[in-house]
Protein backbone atom coordinates (compact mmCIF):
# COMPACT_ATOMS: atom_id res chain seq x y z
CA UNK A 1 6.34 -3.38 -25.49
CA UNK A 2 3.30 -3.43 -27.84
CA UNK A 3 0.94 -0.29 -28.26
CA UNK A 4 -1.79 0.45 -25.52
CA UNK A 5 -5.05 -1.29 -26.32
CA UNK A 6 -8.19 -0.58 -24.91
CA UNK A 7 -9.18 -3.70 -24.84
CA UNK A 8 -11.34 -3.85 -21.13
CA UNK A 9 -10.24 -6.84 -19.36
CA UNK A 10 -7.70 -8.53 -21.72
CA UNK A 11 -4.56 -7.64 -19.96
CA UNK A 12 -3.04 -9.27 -17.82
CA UNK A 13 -2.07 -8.25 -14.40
CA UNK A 14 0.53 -5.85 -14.47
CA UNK A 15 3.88 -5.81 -11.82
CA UNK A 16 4.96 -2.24 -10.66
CA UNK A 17 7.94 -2.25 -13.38
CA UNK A 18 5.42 -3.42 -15.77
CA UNK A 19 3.05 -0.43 -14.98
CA UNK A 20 5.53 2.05 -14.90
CA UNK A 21 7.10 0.22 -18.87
CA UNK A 22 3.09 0.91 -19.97
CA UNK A 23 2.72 4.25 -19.02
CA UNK A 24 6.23 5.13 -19.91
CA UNK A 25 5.35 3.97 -23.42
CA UNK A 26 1.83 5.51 -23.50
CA UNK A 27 3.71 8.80 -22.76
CA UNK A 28 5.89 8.66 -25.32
CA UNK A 29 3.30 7.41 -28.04
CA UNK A 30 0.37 9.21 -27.14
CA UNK A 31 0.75 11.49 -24.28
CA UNK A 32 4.06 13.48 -26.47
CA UNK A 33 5.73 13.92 -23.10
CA UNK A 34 5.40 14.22 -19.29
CA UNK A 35 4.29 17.32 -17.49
CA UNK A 36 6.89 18.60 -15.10
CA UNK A 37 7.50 17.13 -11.83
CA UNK A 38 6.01 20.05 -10.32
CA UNK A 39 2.58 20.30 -12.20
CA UNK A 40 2.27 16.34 -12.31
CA UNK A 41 2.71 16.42 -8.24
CA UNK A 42 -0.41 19.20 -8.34
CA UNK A 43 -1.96 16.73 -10.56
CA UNK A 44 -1.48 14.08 -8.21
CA UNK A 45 -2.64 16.01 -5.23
CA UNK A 46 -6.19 17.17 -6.87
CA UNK A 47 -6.46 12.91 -8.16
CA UNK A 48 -6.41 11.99 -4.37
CA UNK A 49 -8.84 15.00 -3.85
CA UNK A 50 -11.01 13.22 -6.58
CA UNK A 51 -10.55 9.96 -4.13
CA UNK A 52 -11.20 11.71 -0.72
CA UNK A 53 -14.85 13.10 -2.43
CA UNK A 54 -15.86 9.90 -3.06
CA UNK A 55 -15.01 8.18 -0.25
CA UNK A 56 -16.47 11.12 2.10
CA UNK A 57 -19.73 11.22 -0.22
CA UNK A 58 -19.91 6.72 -0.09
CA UNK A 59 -18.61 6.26 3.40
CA UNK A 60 -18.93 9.65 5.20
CA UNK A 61 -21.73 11.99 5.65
CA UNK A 62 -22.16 13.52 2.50
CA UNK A 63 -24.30 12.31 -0.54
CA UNK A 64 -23.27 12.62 -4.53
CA UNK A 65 -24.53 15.57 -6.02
CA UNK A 66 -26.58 15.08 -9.02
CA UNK A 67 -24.36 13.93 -11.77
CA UNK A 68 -21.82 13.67 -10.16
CA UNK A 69 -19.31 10.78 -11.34
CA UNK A 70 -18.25 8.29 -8.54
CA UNK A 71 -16.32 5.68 -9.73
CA UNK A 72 -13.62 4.71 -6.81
CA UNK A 73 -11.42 2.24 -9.26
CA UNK A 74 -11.05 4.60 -11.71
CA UNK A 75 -10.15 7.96 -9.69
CA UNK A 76 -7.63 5.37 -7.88
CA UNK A 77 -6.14 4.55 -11.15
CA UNK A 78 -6.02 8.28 -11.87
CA UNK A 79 -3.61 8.72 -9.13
CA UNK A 80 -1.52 5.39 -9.82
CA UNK A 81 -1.05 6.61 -13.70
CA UNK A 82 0.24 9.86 -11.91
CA UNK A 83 2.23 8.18 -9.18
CA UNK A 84 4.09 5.69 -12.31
CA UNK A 85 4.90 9.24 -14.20
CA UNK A 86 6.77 10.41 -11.40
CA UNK A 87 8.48 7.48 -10.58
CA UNK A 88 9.38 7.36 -14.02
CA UNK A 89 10.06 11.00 -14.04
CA UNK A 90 12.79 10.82 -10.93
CA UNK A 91 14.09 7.58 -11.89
CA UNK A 92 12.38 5.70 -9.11
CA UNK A 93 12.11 2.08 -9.06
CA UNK A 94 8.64 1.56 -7.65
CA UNK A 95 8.88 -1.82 -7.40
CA UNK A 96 12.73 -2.08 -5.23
CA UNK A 97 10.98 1.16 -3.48
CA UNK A 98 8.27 -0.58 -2.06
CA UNK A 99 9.97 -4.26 -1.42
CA UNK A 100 12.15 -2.03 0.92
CA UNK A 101 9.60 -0.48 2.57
CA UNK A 102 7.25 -3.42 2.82
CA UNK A 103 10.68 -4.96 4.84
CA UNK A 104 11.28 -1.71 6.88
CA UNK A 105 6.94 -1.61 8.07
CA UNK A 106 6.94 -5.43 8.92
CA UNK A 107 10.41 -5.02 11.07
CA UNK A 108 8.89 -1.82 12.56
CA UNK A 109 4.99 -2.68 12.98
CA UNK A 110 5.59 -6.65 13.79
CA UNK A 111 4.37 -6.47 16.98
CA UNK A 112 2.67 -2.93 17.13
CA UNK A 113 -0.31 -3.74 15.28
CA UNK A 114 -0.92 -6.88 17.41
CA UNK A 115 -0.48 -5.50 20.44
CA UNK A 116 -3.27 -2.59 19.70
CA UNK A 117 -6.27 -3.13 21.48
CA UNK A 118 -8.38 -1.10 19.23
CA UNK A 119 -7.80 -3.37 16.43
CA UNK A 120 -8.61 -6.70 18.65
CA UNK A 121 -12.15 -6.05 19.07
């Protein structure tokens, strides 16, 4: 796989094995090597914090502080570059991993969700 590029808005969209190839790569090239399981999982947790500020301060009650950054897209991508090093890290297979569960939430929900009157209205 060729080098990361910063190049905004030349690549192409990326599957989940794809992703988790790029950051794998970028790890290994730039990055020298992961974090452990257990500190990227606190890293993870404190990206999703990142998320939950800005969606409380753009679609809750509370306003952004004064410079305060609130970019959505990339504090989401934060937590997806975190999510792909774990995968990568436990030898998970994003990709098969959510195919299955995609299968297992339509059997489950196929009727639920239709069938919920707070979602008709």
């Amino acid at each position: 796989m060729a080098a990361p590029t910063n190049d905004v808005g030349t690549q192409p969209d990326l599957g989940l094995r794809q992703a988790q190839q790029l950051v794998d790569d970028w790890i290994r090239q730039v990055g020298v090597r992961y974090f452990s399981e257990l500190t990227n999982t606190a890293i993870l947790a404190e990206e999703v914090g990142e998320v939950a500020r800005i969606m409380a301060r753009r679609y809750g009650d509370q306003s952004f502080k004064a410079g305060e950054t609130h970019d959505l897209g990339e504090e989401l991508a934060d937590v997806l570059f975190v999510l792909l090093c774990l995968a990568n890290q436990t030898d998970t297979d994003l990709a098969e991993a959510f195919h299955r569960r995609m299968e297992r939430k339509t059997q489950r929900d196929r009727d639920r969700h239709l069938n919920n009157p707070k979602l008709t209205s």
